[in-house]
C-alpha atoms as a PDB file:
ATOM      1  CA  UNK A   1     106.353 119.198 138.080  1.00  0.00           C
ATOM      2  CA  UNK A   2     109.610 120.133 136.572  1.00  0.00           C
ATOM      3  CA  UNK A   3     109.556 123.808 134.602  1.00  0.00           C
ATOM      4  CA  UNK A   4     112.358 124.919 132.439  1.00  0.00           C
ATOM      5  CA  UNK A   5     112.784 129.124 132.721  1.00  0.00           C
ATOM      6  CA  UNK A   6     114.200 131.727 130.607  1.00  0.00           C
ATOM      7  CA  UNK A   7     116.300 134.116 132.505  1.00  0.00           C
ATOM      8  CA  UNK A   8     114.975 137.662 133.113  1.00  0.00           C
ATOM      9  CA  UNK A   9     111.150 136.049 131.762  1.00  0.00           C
ATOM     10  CA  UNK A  10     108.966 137.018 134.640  1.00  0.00           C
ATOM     11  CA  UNK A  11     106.894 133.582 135.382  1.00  0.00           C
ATOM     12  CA  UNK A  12     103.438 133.461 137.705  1.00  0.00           C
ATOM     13  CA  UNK A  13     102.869 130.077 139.287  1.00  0.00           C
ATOM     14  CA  UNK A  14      99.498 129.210 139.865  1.00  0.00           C
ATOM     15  CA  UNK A  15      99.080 128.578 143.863  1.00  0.00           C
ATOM     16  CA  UNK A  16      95.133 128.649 143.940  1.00  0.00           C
ATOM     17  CA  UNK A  17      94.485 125.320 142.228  1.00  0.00           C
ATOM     18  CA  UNK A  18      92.296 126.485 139.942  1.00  0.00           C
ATOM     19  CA  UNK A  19      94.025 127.590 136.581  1.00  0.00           C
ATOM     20  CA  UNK A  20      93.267 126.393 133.192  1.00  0.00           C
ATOM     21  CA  UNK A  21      96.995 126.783 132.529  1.00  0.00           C
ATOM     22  CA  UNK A  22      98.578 124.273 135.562  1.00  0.00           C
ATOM     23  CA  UNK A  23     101.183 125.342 136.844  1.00  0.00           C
ATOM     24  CA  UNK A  24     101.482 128.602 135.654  1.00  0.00           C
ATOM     25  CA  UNK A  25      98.579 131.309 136.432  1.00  0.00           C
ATOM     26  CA  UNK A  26      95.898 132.617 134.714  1.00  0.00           C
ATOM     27  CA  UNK A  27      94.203 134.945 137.078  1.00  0.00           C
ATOM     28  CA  UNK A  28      91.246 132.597 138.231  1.00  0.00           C
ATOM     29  CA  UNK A  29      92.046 133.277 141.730  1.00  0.00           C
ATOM     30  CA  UNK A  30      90.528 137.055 141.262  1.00  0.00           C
ATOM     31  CA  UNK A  31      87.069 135.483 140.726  1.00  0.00           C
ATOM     32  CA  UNK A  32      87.157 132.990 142.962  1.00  0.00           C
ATOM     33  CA  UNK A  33      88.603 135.291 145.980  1.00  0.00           C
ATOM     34  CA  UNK A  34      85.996 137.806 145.348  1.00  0.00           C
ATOM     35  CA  UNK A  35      82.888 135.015 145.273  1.00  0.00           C
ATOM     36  CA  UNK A  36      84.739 132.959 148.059  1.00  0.00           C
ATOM     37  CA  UNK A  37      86.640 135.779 150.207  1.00  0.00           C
ATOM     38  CA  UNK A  38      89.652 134.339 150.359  1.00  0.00           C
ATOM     39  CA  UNK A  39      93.266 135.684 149.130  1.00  0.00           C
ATOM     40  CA  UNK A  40      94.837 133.827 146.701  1.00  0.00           C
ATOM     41  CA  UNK A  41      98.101 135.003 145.057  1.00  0.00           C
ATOM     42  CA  UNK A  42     100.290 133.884 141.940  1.00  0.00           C
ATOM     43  CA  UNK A  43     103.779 132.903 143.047  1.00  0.00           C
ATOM     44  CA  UNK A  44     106.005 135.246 140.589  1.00  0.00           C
ATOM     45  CA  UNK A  45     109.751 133.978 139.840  1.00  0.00           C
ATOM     46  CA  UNK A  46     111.871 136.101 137.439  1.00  0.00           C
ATOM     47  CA  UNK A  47     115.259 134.045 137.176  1.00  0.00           C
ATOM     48  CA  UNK A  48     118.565 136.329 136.594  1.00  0.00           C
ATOM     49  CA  UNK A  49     119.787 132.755 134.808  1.00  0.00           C
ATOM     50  CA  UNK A  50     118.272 130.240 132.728  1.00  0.00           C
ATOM     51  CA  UNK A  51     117.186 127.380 135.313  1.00  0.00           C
ATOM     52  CA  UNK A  52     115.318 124.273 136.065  1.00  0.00           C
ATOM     53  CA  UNK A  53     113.259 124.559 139.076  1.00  0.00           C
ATOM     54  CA  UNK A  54     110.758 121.331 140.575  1.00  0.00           C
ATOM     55  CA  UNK A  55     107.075 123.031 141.976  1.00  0.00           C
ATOM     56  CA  UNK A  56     104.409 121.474 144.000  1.00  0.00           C
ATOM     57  CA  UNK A  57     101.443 122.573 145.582  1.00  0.00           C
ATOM     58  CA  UNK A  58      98.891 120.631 147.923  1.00  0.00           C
ATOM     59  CA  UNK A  59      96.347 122.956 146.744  1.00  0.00           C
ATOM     60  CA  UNK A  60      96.063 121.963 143.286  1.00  0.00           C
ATOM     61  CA  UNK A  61      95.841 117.912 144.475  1.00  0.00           C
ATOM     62  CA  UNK A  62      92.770 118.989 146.467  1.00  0.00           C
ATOM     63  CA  UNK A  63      91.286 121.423 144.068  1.00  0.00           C
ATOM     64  CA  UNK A  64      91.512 118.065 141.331  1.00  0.00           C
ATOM     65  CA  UNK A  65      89.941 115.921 143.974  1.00  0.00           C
ATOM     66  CA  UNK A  66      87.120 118.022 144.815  1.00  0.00           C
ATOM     67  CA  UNK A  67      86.082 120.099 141.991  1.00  0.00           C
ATOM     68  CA  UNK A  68      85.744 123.083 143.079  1.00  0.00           C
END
C-alpha cells in the first residue's frame, strides 16, 4: 500500500492487523494484547520531508483471512 506523508506529521502504522483504520493505527492492539497477552505496537514514522513510502505487513493478510 502506497501512503503519501506530510513532513514533520507524526504517522502510526497499524502492525497488529486489526485496525478499523488500515494501515494507519487506531489503538486496537491495547485490547487485544491485554485479552490475548501478546505485545503489539504501532510503527510511528515522523518524516523531516514530504515523502512517499510503500508498507506491508503479513499480519494484516492473516488477520483478513482468519477473523480474528
Amino acid at each position: 500500500m502506497k501512503l503519501t506523508l506530510k513532513a514533520d506529521k507524526k504517522y502510526s502504522i497499524c502492525t497488529c492487523g486489526l485496525s478499523q483504520t488500515m494501515p494507519y493505527c487506531d489503538n486496537t492492539h491495547r485490547e487485544y494484547n491485554a485479552e490475548k497477552n501478546t505485545e503489539y505496537k504501532s510503527l510511528k514514522i515522523t518524516p523531516d520531508k514530504d515523502t512517499s513510502i510503500e508498507v506491508t505487513c503479513s499480519r494484516w493478510k492473516s488477520v483478513k483471512k482468519n477473523s480474528i
